[in-house]
PDB file of N, CA and C in Angstrom:
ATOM      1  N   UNK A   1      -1.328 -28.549  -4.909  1.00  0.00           N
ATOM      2  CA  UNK A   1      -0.566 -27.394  -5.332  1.00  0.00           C
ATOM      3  C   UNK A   1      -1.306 -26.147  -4.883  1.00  0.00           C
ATOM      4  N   UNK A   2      -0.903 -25.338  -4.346  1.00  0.00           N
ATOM      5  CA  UNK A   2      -1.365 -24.100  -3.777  1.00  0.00           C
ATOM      6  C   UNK A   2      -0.524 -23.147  -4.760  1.00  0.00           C
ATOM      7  N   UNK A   3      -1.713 -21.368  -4.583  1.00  0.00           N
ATOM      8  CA  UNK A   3      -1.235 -20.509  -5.527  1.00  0.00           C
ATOM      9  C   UNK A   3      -1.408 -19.232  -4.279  1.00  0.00           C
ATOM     10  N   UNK A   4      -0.487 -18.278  -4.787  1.00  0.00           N
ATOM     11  CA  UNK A   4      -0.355 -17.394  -3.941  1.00  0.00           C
ATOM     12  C   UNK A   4       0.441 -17.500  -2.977  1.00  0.00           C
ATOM     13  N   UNK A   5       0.524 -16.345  -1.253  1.00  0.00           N
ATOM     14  CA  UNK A   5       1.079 -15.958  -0.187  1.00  0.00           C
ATOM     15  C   UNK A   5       0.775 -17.463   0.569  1.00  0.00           C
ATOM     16  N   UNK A   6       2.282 -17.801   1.132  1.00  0.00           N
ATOM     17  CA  UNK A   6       1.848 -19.302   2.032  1.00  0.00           C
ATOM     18  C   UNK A   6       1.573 -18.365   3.314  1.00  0.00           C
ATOM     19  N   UNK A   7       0.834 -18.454   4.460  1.00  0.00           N
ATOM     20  CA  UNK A   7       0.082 -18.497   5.083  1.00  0.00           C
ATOM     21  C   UNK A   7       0.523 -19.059   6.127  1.00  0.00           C
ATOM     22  N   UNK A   8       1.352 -19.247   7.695  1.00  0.00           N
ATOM     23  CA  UNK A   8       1.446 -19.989   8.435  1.00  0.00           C
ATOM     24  C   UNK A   8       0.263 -20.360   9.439  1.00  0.00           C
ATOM     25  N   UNK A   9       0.282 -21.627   9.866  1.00  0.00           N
ATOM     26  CA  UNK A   9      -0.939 -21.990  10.495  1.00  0.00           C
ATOM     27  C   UNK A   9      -0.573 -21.507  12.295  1.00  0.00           C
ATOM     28  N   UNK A  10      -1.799 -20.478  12.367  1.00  0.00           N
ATOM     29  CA  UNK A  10      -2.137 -20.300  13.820  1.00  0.00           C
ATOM     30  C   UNK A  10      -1.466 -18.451  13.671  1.00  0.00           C
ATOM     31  N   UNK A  11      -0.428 -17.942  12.836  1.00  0.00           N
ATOM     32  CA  UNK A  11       0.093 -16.943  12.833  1.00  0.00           C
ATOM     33  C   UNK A  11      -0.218 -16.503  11.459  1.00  0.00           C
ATOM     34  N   UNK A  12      -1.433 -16.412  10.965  1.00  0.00           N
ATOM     35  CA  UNK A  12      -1.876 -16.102   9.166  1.00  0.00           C
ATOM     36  C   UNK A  12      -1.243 -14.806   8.783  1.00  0.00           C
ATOM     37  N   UNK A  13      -1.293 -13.689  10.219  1.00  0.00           N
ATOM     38  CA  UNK A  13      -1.186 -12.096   9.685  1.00  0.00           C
ATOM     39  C   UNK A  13       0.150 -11.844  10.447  1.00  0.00           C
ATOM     40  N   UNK A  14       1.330 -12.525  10.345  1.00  0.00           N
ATOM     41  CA  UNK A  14       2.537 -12.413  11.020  1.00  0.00           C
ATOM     42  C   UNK A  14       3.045 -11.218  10.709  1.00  0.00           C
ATOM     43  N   UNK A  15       3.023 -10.201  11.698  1.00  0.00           N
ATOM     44  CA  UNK A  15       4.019  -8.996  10.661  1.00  0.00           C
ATOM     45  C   UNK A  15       5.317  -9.095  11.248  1.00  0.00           C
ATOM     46  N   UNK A  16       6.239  -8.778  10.083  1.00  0.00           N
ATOM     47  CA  UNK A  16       7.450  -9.008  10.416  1.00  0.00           C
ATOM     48  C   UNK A  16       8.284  -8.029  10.296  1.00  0.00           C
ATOM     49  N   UNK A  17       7.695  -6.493  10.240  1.00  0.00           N
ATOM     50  CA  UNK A  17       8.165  -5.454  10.157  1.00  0.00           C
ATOM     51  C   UNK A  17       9.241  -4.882  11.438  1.00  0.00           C
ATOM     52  N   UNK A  18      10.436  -4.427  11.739  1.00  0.00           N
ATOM     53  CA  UNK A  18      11.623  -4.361  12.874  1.00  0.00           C
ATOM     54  C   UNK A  18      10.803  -3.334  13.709  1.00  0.00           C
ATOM     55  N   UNK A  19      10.077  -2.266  13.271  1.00  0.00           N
ATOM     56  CA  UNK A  19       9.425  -1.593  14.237  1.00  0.00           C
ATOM     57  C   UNK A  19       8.457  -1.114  13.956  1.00  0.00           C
ATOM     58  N   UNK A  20       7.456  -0.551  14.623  1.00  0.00           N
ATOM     59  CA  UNK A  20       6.348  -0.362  14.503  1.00  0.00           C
ATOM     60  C   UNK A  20       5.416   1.028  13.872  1.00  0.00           C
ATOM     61  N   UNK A  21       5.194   1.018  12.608  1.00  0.00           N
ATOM     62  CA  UNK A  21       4.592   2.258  11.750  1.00  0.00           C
ATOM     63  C   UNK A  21       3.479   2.696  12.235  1.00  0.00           C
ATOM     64  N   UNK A  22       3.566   4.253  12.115  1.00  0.00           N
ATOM     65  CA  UNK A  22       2.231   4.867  12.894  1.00  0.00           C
ATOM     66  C   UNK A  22       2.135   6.000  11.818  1.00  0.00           C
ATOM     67  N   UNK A  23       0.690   5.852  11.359  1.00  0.00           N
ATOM     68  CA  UNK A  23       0.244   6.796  10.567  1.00  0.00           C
ATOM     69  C   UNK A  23       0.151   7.871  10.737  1.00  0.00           C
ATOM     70  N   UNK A  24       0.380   9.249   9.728  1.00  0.00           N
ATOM     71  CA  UNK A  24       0.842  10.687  10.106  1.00  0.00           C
ATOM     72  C   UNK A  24       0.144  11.873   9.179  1.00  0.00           C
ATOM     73  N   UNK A  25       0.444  11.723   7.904  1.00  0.00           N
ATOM     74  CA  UNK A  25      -0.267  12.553   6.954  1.00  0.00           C
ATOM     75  C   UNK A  25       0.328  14.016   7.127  1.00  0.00           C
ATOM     76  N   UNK A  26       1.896  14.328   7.292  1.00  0.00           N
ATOM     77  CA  UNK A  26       2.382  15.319   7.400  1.00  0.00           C
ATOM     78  C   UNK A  26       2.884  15.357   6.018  1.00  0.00           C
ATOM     79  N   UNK A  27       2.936  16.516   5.738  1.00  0.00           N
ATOM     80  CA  UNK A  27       3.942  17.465   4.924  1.00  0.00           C
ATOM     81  C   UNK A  27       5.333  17.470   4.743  1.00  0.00           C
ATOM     82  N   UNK A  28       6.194  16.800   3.803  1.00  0.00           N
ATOM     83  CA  UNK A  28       7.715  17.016   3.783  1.00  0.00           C
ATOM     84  C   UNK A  28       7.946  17.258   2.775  1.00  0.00           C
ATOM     85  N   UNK A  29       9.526  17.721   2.126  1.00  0.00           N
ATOM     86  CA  UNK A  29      10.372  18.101   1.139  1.00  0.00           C
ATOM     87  C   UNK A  29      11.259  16.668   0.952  1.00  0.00           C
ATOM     88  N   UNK A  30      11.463  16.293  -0.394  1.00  0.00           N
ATOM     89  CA  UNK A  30      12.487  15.113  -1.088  1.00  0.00           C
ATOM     90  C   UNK A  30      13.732  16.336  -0.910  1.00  0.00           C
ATOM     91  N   UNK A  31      15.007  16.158  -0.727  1.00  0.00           N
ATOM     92  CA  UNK A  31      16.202  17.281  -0.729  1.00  0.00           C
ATOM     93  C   UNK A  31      17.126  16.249  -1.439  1.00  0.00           C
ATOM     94  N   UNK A  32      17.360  16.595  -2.914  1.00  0.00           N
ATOM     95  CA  UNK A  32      18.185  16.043  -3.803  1.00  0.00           C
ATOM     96  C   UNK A  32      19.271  17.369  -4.056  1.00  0.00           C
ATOM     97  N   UNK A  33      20.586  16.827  -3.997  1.00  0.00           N
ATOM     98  CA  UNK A  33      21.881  18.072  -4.092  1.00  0.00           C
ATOM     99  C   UNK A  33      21.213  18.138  -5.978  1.00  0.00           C
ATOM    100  N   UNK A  34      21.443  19.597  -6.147  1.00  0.00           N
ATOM    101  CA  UNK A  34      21.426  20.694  -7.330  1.00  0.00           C
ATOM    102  C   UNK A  34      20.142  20.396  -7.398  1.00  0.00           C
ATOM    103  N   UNK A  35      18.871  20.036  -7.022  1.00  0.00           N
ATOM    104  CA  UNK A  35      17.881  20.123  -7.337  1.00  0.00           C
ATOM    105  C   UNK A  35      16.549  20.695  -6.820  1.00  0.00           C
ATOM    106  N   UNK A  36      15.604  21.360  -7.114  1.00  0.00           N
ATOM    107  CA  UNK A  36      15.042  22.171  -5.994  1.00  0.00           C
ATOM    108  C   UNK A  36      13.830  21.177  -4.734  1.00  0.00           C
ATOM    109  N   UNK A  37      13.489  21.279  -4.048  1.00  0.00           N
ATOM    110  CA  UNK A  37      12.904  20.659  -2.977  1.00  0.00           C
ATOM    111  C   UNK A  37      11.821  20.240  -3.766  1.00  0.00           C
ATOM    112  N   UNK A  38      11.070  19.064  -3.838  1.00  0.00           N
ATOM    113  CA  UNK A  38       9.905  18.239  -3.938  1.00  0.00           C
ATOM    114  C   UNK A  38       9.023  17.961  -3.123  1.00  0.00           C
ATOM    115  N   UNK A  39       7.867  18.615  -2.879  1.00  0.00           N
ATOM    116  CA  UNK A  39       6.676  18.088  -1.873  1.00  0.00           C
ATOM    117  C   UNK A  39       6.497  16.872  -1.763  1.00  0.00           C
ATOM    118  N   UNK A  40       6.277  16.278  -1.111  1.00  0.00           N
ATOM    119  CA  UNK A  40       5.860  14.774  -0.693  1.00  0.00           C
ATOM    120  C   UNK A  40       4.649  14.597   0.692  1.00  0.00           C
ATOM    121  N   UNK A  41       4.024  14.005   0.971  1.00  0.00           N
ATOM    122  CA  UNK A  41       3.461  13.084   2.200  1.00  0.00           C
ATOM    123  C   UNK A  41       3.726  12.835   2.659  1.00  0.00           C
ATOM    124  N   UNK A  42       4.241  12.329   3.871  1.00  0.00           N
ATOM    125  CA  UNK A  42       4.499  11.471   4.594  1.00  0.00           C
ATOM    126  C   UNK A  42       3.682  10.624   5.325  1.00  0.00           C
ATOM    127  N   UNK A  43       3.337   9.527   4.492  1.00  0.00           N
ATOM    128  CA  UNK A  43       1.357   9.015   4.600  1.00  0.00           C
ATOM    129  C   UNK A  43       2.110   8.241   6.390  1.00  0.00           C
ATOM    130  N   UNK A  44       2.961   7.398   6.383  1.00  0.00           N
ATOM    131  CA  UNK A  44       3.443   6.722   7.885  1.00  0.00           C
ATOM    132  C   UNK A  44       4.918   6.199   7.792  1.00  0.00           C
ATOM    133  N   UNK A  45       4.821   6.525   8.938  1.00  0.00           N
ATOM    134  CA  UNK A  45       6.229   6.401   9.695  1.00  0.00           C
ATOM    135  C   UNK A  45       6.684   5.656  10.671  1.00  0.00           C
ATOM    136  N   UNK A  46       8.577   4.895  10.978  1.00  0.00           N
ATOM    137  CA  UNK A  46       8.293   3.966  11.546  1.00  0.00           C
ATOM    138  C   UNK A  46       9.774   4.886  12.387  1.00  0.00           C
ATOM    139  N   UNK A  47      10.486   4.026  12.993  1.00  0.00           N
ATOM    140  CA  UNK A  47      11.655   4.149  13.666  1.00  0.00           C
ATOM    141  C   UNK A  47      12.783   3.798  11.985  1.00  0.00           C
ATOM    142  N   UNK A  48      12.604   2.759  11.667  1.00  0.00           N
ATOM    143  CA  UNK A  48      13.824   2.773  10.559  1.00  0.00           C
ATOM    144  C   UNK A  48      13.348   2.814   9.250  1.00  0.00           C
ATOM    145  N   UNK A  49      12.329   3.725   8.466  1.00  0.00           N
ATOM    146  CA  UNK A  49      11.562   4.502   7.290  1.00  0.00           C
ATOM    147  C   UNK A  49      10.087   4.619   7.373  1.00  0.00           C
ATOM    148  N   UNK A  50       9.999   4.837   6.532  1.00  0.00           N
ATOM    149  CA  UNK A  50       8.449   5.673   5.686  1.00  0.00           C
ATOM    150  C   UNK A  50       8.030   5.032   4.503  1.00  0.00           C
ATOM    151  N   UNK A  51       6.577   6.042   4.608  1.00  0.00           N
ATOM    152  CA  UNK A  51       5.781   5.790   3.151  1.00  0.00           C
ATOM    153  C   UNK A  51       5.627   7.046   2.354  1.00  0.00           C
ATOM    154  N   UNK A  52       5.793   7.499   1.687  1.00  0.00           N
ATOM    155  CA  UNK A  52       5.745   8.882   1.204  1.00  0.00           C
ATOM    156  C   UNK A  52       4.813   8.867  -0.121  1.00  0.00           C
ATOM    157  N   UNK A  53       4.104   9.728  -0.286  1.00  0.00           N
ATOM    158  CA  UNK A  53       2.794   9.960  -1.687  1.00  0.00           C
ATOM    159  C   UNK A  53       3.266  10.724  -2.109  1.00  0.00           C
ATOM    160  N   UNK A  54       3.825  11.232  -3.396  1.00  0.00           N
ATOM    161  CA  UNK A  54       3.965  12.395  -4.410  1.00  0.00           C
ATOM    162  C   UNK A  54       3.144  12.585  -5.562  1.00  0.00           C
ATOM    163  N   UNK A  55       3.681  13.251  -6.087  1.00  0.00           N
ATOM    164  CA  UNK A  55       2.541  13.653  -7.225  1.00  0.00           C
ATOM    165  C   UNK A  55       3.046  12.415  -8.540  1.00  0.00           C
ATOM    166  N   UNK A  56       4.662  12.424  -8.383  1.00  0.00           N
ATOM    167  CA  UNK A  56       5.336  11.791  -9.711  1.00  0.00           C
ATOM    168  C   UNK A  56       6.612  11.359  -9.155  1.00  0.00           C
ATOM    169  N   UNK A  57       7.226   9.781  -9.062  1.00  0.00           N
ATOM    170  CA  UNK A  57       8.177   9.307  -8.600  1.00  0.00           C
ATOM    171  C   UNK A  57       9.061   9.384  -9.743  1.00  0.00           C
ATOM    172  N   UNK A  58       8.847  10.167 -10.901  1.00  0.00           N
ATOM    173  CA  UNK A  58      10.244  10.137 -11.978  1.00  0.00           C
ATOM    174  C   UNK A  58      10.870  11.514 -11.414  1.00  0.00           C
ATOM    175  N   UNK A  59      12.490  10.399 -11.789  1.00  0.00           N
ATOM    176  CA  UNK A  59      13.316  11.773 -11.246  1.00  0.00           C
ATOM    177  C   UNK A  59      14.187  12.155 -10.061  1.00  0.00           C
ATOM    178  N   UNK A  60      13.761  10.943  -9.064  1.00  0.00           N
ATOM    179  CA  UNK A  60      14.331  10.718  -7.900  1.00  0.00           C
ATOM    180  C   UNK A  60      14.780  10.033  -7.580  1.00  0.00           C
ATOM    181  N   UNK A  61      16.027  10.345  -7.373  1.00  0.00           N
ATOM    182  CA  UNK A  61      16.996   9.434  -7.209  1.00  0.00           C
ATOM    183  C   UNK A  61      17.045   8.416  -5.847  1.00  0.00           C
ATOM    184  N   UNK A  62      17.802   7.517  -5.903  1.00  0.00           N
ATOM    185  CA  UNK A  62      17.728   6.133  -4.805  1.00  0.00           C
ATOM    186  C   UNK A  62      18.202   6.442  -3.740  1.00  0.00           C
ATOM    187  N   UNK A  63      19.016   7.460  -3.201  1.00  0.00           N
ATOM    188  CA  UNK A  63      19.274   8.034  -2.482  1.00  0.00           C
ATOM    189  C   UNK A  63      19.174   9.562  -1.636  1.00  0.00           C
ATOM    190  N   UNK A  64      18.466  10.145  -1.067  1.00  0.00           N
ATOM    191  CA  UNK A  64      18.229  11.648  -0.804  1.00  0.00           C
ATOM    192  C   UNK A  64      18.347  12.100   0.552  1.00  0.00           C
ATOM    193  N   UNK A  65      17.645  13.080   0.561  1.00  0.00           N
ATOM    194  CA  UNK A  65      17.367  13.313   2.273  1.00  0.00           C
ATOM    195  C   UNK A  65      15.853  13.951   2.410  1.00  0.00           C
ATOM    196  N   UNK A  66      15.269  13.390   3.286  1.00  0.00           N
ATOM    197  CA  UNK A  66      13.337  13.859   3.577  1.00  0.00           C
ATOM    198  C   UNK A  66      13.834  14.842   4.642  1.00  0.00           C
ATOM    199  N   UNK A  67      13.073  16.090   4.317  1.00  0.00           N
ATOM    200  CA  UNK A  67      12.656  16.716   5.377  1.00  0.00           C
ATOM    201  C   UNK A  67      11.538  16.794   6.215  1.00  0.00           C
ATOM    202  N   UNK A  68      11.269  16.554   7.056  1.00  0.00           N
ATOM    203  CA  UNK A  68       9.945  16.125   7.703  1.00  0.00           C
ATOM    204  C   UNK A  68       9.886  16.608   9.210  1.00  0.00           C
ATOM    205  N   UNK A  69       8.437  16.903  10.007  1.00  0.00           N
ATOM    206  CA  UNK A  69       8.739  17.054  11.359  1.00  0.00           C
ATOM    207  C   UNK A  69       9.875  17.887  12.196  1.00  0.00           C
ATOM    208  N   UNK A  70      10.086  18.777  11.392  1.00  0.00           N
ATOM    209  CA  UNK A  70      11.424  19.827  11.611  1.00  0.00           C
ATOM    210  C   UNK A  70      13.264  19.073  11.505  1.00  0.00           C
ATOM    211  N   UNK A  71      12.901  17.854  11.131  1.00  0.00           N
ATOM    212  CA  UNK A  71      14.296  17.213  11.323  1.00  0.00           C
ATOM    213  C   UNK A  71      14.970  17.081   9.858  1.00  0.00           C
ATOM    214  N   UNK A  72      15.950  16.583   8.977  1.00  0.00           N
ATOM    215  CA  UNK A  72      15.917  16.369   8.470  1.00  0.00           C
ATOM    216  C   UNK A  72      16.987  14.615   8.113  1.00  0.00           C
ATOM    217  N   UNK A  73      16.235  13.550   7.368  1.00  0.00           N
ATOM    218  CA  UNK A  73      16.646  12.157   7.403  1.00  0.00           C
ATOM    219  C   UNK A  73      17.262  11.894   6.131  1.00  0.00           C
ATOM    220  N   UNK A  74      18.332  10.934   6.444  1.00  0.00           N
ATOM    221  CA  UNK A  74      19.366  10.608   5.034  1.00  0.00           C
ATOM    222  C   UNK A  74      18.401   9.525   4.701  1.00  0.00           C
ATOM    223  N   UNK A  75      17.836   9.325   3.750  1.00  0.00           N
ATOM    224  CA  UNK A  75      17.019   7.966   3.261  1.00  0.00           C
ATOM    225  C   UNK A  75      17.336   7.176   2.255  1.00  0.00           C
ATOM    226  N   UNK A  76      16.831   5.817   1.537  1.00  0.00           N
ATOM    227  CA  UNK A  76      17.301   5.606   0.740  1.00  0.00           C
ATOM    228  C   UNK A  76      15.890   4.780   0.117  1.00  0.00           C
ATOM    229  N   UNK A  77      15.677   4.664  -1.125  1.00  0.00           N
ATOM    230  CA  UNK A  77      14.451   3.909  -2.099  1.00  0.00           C
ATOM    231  C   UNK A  77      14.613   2.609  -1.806  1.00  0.00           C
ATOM    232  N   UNK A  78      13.797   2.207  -1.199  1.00  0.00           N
ATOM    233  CA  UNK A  78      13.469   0.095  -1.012  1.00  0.00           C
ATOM    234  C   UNK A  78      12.462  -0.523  -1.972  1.00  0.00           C
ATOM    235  N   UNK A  79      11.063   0.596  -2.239  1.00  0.00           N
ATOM    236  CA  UNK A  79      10.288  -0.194  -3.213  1.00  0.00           C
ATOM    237  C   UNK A  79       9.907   1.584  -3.753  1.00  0.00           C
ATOM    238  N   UNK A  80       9.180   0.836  -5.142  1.00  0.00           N
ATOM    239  CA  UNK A  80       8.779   2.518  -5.775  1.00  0.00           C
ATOM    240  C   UNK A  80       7.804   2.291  -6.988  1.00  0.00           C
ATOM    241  N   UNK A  81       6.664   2.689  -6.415  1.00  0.00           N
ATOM    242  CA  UNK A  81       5.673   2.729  -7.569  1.00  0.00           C
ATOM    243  C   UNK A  81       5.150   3.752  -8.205  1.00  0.00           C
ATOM    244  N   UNK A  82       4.385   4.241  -9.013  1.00  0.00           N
ATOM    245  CA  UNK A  82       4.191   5.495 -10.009  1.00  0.00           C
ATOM    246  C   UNK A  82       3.965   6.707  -8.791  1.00  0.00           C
ATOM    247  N   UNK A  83       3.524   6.550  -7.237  1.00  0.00           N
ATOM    248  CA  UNK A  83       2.977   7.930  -7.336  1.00  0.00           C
ATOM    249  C   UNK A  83       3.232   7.812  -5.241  1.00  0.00           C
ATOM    250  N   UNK A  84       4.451   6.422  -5.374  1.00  0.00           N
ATOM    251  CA  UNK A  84       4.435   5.808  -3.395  1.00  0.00           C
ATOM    252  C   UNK A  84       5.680   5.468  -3.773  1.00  0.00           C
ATOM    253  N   UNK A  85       6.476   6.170  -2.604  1.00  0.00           N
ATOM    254  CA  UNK A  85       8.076   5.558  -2.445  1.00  0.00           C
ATOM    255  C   UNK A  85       7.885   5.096  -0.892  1.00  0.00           C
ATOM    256  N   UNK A  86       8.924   3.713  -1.035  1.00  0.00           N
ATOM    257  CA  UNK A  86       9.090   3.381   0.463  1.00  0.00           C
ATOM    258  C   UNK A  86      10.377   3.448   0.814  1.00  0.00           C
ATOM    259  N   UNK A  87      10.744   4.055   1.812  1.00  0.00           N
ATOM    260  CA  UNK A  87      12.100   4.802   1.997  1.00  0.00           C
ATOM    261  C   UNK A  87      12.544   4.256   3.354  1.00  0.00           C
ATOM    262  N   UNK A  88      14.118   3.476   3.128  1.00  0.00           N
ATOM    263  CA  UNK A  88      14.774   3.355   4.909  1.00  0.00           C
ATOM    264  C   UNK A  88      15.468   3.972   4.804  1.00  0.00           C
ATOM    265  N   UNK A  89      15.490   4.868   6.349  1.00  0.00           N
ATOM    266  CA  UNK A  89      16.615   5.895   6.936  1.00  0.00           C
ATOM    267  C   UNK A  89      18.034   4.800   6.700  1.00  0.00           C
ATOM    268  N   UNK A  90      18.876   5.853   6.613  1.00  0.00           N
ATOM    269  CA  UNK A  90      20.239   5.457   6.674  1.00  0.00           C
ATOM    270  C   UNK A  90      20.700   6.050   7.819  1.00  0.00           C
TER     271      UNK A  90
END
């Protein structure tokens, strides 16, 4: 009986991520309608989402738009812990 992550043999660190994240450490705004802009991180970035650091993930809703890098992205919440949202573009 084994405990924990199974492990395939010969491929242990398989990543299976669709494209490839590159670390950034820029500056963006959360843009929720009626609500005022939220600082965020943008710790890395991929082609289809992010990792974002805030101060406080209460409050934000599952759906928004990041402003980042002069552009601005429709996103949506995939995982979310006290103080790291992981966000795919829509």
């Amino acid at each position: 009986m084994s405990f924990g992550k199974r492990t395939y043999q010969g491929q242990p660190f398989l990543n299976r991520r669709r494209s490839v994240r590159r670390k950034c450490n820029v500056e963006g705004e959360i843009l929720s309608p009626g609500l005022p802009p939220r600082p965020c991180r943008v710790a890395d970035i991929s082609d289809t989402g992010a990792r974002l650091e805030l101060g406080s993930g209460f409050g934000i809703a599952d759906v928004f738009e990041l402003r980042a890098f002069g552009n601005i992205y429709s996103a949506r919440i995939v995982r979310r812990f006290s103080r790291t949202l992981f966000i795919e573009f829509t």
